[in-house]
PDB file of N, CA and C in Angstrom:
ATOM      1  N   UNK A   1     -36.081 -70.778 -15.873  1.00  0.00           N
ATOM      2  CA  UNK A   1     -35.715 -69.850 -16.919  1.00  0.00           C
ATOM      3  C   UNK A   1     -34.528 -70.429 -17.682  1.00  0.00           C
ATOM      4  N   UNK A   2     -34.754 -70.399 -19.304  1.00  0.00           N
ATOM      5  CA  UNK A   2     -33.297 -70.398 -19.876  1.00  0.00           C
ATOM      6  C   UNK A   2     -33.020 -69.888 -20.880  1.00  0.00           C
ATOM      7  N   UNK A   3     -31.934 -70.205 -21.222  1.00  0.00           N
ATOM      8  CA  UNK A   3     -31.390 -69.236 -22.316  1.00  0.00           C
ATOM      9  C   UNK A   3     -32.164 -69.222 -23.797  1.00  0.00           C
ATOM     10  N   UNK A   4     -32.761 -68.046 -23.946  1.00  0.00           N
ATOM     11  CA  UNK A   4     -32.859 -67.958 -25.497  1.00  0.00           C
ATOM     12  C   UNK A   4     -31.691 -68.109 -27.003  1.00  0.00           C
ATOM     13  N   UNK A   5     -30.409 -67.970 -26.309  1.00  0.00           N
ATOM     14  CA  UNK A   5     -29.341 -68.394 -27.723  1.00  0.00           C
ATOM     15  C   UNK A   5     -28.905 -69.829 -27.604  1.00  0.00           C
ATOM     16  N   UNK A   6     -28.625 -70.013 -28.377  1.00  0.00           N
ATOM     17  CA  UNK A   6     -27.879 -71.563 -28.354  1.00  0.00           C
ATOM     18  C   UNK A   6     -26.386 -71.649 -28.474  1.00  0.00           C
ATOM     19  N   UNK A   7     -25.718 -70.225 -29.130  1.00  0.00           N
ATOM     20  CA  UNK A   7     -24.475 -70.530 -28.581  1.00  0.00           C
ATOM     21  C   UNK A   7     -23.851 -69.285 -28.407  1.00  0.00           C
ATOM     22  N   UNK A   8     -22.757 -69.029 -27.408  1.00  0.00           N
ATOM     23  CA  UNK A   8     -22.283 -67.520 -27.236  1.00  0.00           C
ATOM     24  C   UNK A   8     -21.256 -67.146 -27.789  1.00  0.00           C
ATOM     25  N   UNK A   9     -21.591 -66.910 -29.149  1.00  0.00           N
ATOM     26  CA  UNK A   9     -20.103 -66.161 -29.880  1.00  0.00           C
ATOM     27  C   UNK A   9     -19.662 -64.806 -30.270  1.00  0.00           C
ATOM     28  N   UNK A  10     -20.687 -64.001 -29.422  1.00  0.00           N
ATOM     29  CA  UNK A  10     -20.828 -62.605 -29.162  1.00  0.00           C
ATOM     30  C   UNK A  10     -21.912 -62.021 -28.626  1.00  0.00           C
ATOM     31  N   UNK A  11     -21.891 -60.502 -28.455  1.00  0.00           N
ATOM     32  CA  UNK A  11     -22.544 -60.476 -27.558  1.00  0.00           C
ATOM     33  C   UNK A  11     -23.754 -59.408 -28.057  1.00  0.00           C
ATOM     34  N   UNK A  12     -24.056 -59.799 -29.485  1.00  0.00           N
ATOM     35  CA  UNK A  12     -25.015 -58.713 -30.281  1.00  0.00           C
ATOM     36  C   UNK A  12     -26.305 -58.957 -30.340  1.00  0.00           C
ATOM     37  N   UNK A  13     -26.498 -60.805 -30.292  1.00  0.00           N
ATOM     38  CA  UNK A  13     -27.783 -60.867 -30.222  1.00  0.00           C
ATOM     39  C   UNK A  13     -27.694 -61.285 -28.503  1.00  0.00           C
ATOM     40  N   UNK A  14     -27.430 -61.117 -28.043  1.00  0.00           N
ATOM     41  CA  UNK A  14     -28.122 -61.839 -26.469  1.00  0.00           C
ATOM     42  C   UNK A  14     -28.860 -60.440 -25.953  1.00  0.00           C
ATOM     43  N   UNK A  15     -29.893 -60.890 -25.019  1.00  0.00           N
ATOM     44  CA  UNK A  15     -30.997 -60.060 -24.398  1.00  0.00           C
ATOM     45  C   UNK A  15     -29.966 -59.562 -23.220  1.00  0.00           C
ATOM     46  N   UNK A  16     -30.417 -58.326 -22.527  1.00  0.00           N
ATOM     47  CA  UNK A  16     -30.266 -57.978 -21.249  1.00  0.00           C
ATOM     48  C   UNK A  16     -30.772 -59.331 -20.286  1.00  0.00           C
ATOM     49  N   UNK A  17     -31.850 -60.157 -20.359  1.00  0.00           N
ATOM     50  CA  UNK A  17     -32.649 -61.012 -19.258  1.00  0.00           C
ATOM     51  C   UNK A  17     -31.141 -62.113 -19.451  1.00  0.00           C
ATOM     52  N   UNK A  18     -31.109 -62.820 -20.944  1.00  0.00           N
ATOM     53  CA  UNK A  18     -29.923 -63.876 -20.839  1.00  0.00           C
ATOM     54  C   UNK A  18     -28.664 -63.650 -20.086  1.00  0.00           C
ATOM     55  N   UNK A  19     -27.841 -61.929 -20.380  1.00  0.00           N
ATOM     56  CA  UNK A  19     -26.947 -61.773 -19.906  1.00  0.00           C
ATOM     57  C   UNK A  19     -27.052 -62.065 -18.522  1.00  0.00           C
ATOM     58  N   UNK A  20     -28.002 -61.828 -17.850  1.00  0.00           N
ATOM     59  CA  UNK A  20     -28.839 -61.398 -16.323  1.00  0.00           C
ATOM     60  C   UNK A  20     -28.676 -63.355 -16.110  1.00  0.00           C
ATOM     61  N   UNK A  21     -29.014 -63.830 -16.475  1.00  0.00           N
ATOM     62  CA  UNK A  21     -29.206 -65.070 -16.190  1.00  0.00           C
ATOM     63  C   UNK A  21     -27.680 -65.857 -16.200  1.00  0.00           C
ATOM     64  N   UNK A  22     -26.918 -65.722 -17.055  1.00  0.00           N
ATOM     65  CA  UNK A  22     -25.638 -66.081 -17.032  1.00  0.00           C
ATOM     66  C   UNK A  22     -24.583 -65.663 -15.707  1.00  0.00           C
ATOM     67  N   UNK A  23     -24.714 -64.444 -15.752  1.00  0.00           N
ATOM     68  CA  UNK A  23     -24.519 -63.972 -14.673  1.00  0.00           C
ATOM     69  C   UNK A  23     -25.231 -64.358 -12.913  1.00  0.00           C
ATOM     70  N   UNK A  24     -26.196 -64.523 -12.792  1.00  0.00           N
ATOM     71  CA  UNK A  24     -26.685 -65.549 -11.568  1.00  0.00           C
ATOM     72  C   UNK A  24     -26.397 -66.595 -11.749  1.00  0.00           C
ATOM     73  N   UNK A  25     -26.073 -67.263 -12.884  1.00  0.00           N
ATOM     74  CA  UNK A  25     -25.418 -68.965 -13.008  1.00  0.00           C
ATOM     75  C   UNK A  25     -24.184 -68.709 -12.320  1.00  0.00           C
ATOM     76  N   UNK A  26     -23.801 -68.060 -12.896  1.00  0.00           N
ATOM     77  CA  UNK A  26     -21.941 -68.014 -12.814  1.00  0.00           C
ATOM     78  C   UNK A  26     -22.106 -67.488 -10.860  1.00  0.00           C
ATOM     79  N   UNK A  27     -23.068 -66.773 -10.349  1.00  0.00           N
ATOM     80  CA  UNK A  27     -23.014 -66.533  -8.858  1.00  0.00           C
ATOM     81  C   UNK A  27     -23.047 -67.640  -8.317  1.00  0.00           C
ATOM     82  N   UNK A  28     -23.879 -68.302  -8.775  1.00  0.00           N
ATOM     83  CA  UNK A  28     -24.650 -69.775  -8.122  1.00  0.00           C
ATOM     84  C   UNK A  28     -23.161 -70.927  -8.067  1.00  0.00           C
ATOM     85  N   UNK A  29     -22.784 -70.675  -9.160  1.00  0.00           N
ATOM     86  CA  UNK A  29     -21.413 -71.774  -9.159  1.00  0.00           C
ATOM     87  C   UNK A  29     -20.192 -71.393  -8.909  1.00  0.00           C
ATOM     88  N   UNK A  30     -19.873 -69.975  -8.343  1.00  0.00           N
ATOM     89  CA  UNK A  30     -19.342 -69.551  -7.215  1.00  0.00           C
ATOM     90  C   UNK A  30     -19.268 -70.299  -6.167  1.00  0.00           C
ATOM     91  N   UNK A  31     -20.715 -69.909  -5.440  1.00  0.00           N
ATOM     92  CA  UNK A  31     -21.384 -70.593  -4.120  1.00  0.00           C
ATOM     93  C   UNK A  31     -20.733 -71.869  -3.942  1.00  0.00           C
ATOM     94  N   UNK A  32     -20.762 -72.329  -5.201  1.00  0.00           N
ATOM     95  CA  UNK A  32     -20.599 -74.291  -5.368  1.00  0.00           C
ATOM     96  C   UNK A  32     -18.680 -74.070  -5.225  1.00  0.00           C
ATOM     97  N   UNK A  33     -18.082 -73.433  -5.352  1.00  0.00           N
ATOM     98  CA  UNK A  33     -16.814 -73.410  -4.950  1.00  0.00           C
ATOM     99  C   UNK A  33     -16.160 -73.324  -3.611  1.00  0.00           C
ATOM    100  N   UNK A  34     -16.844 -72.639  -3.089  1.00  0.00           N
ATOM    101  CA  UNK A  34     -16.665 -72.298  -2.086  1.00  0.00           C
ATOM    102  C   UNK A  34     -17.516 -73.427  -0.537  1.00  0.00           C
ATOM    103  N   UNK A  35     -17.653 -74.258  -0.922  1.00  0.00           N
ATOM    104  CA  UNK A  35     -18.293 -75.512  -0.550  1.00  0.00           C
ATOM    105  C   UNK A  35     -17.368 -76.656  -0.426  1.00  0.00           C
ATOM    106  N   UNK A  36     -17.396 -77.322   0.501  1.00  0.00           N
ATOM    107  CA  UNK A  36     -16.531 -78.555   0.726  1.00  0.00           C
ATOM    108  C   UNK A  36     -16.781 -79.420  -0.207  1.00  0.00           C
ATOM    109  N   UNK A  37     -17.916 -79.820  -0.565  1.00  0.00           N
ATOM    110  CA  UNK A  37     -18.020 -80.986  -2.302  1.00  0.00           C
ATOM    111  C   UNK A  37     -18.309 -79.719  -2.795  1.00  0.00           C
ATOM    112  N   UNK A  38     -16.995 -79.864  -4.130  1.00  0.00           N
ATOM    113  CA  UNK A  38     -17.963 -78.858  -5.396  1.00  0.00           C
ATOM    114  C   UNK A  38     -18.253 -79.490  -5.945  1.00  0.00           C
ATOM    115  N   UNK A  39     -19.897 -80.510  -5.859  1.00  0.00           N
ATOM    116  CA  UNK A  39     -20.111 -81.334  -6.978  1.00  0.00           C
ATOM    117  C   UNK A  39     -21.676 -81.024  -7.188  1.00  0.00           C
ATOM    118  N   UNK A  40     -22.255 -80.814  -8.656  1.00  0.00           N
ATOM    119  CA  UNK A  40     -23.781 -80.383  -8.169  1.00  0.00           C
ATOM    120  C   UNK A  40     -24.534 -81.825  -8.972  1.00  0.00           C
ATOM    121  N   UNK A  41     -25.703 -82.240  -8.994  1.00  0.00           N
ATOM    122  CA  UNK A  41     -25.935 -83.255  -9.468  1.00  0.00           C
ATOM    123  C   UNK A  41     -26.799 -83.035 -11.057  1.00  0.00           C
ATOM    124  N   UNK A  42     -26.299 -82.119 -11.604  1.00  0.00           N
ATOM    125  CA  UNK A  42     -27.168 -81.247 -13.386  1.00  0.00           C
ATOM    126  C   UNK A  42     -26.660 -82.250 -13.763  1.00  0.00           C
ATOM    127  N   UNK A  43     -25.509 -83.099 -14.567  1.00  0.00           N
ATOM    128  CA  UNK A  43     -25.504 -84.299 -15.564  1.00  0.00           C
ATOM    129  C   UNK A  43     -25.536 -85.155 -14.721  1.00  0.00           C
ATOM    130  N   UNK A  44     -25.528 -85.947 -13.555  1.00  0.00           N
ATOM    131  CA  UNK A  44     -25.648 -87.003 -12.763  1.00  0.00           C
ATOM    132  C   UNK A  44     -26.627 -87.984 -13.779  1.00  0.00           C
ATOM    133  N   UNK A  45     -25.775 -89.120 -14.658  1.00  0.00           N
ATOM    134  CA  UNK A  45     -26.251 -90.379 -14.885  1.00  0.00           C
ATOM    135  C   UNK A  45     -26.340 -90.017 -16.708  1.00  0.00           C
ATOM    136  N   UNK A  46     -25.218 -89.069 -16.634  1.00  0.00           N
ATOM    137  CA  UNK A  46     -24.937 -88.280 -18.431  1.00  0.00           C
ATOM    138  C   UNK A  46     -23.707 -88.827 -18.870  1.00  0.00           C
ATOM    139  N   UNK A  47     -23.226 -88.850 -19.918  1.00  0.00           N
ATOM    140  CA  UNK A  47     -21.834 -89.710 -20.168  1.00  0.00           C
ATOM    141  C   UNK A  47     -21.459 -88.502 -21.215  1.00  0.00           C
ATOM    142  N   UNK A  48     -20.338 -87.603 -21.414  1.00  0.00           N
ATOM    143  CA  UNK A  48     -20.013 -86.619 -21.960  1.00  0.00           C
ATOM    144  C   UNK A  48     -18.713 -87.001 -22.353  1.00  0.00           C
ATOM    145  N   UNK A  49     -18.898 -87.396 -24.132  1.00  0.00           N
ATOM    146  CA  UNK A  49     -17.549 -87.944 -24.737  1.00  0.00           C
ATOM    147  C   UNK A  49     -16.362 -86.768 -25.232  1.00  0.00           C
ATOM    148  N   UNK A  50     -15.410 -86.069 -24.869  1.00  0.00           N
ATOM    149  CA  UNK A  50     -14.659 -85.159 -25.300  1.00  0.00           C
ATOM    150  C   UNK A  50     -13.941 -85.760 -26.593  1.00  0.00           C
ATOM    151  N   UNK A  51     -14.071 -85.147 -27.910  1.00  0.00           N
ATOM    152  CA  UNK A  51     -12.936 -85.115 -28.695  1.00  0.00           C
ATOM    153  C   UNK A  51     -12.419 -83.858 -28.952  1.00  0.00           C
ATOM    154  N   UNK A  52     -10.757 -84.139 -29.248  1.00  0.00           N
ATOM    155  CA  UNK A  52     -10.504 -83.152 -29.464  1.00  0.00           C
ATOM    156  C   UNK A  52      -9.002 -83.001 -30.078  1.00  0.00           C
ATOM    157  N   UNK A  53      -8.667 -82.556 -31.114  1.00  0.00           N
ATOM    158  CA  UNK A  53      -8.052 -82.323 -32.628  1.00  0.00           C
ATOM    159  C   UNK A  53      -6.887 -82.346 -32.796  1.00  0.00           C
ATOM    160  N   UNK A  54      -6.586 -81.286 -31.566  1.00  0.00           N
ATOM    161  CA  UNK A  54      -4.940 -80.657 -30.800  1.00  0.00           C
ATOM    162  C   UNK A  54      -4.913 -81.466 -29.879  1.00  0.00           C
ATOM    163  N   UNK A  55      -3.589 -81.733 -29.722  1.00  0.00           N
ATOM    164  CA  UNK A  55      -3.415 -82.065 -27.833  1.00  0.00           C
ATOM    165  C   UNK A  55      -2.971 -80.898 -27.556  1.00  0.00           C
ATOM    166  N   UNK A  56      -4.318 -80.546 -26.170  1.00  0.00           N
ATOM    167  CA  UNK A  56      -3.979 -80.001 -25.411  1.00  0.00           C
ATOM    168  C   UNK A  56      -4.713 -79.984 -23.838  1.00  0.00           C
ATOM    169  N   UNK A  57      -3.534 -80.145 -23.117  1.00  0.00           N
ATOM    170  CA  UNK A  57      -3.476 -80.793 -21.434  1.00  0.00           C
ATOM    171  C   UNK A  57      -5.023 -79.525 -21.041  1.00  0.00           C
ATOM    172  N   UNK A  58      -4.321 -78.394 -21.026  1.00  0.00           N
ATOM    173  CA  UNK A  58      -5.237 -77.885 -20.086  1.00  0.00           C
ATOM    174  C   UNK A  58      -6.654 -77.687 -20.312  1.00  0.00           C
ATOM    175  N   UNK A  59      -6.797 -77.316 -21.884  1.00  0.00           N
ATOM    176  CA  UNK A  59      -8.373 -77.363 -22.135  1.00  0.00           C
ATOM    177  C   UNK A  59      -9.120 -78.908 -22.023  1.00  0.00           C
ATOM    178  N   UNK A  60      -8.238 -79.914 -21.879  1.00  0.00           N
ATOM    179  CA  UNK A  60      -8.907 -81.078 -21.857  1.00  0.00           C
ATOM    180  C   UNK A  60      -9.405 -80.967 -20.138  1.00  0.00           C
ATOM    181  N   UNK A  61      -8.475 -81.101 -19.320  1.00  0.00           N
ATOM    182  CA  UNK A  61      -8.364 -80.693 -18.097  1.00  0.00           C
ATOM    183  C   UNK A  61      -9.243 -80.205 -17.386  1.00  0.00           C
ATOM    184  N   UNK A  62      -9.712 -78.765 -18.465  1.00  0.00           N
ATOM    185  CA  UNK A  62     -10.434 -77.648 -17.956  1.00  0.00           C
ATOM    186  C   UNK A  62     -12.072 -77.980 -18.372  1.00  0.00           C
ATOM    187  N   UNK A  63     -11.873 -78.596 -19.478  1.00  0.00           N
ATOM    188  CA  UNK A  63     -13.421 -79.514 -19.699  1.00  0.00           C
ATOM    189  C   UNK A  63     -13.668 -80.831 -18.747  1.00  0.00           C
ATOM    190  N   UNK A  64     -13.025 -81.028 -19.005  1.00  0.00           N
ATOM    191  CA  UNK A  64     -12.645 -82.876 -17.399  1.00  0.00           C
ATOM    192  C   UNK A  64     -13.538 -82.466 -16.373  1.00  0.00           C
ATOM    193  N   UNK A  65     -12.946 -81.121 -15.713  1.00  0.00           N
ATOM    194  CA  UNK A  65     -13.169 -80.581 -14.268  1.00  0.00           C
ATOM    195  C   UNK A  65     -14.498 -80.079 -14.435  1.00  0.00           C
ATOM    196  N   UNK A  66     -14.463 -79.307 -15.034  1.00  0.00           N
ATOM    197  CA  UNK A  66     -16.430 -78.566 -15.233  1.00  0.00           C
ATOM    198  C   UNK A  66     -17.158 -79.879 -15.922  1.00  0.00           C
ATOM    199  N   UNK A  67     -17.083 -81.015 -16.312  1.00  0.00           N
ATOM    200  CA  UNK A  67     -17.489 -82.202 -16.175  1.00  0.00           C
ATOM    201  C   UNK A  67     -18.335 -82.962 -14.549  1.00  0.00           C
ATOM    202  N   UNK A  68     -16.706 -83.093 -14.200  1.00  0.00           N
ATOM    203  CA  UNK A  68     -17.268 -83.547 -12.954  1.00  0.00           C
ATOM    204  C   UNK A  68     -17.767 -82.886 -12.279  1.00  0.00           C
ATOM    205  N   UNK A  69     -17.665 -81.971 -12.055  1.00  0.00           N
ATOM    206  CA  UNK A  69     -17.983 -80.664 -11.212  1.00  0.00           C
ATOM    207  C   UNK A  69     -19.400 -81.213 -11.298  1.00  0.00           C
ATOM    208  N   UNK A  70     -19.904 -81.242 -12.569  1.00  0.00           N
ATOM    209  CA  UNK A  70     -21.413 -81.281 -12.678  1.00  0.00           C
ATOM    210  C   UNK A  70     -22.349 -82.865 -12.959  1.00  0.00           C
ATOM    211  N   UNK A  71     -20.947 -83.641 -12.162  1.00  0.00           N
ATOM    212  CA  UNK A  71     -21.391 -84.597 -11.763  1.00  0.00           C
ATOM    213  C   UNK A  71     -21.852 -85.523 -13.361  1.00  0.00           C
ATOM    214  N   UNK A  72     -21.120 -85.312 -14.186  1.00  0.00           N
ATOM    215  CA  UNK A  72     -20.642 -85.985 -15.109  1.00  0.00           C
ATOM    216  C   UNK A  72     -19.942 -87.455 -15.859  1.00  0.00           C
ATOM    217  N   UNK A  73     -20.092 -88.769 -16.633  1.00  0.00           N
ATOM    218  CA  UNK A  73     -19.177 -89.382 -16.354  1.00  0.00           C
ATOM    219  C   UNK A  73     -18.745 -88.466 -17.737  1.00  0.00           C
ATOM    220  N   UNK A  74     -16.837 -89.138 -17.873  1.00  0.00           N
ATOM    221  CA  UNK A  74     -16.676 -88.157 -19.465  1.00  0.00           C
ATOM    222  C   UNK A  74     -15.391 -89.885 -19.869  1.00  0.00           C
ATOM    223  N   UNK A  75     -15.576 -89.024 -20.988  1.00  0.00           N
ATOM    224  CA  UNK A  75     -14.677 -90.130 -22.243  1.00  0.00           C
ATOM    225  C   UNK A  75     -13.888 -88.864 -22.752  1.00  0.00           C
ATOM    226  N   UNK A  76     -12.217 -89.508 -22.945  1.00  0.00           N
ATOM    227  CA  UNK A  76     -11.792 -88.586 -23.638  1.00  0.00           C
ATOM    228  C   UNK A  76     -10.832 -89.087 -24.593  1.00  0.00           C
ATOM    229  N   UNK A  77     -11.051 -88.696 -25.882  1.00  0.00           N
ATOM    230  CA  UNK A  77     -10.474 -89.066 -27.571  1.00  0.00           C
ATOM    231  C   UNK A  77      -9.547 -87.765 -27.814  1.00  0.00           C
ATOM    232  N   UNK A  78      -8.752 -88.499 -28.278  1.00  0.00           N
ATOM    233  CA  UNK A  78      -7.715 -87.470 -28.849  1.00  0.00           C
ATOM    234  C   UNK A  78      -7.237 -88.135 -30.666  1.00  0.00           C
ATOM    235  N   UNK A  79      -7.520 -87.292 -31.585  1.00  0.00           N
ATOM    236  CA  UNK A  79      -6.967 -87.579 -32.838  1.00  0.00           C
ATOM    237  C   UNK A  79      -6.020 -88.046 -33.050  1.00  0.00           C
ATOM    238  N   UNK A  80      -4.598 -87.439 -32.169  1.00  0.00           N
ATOM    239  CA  UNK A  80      -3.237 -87.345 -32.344  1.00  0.00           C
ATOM    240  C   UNK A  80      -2.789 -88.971 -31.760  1.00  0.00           C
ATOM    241  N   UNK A  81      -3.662 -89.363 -31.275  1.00  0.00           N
ATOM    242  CA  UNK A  81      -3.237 -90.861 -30.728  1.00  0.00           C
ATOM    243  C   UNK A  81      -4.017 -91.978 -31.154  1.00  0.00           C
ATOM    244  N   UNK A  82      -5.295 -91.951 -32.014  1.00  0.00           N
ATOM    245  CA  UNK A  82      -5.439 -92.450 -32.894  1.00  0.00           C
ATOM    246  C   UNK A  82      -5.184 -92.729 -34.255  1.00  0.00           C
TER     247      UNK A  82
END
């Protein structure tokens, strides 16, 4: 099953089934926390380039981690240092 929207910037068009489904994702990767590897293998052999405009530590951080998490490699560009 997956999602019928492509991106979540409110919550007017999403179905009851999508919400339903987001919600068992988000259970499922719970589970994966609470686990000695939190690592699952969904991008395993994906290369996920971050740019990004602002510096800023934690949203880079916070994308980094749900990266690897999902078994990710990542690249990360920053404007401010180019």
């Amino acid at each position: 099953m997956s999602l019928n929207i492509k991106h979540l910037l409110g919550l007017q068009d999403v179905s009851k089934n999508d919400i339903q489904l987001i919600l068992d994702t988000a259970t499922t990767f719970r589970e994966v926390l609470d686990r000695p590897i939190k690592k699952v293998p969904t991008l395993k052999g994906t290369t996920i380039v971050n740019l990004f405009y602002e510096n800023s530590t934690r949203t880079r951080l916070s994308f980094e981690l749900a990266e690897k998490r999902l078994s990710a490699d990542t690249l990360n560009f920053s404007t401010s240092n180019s």
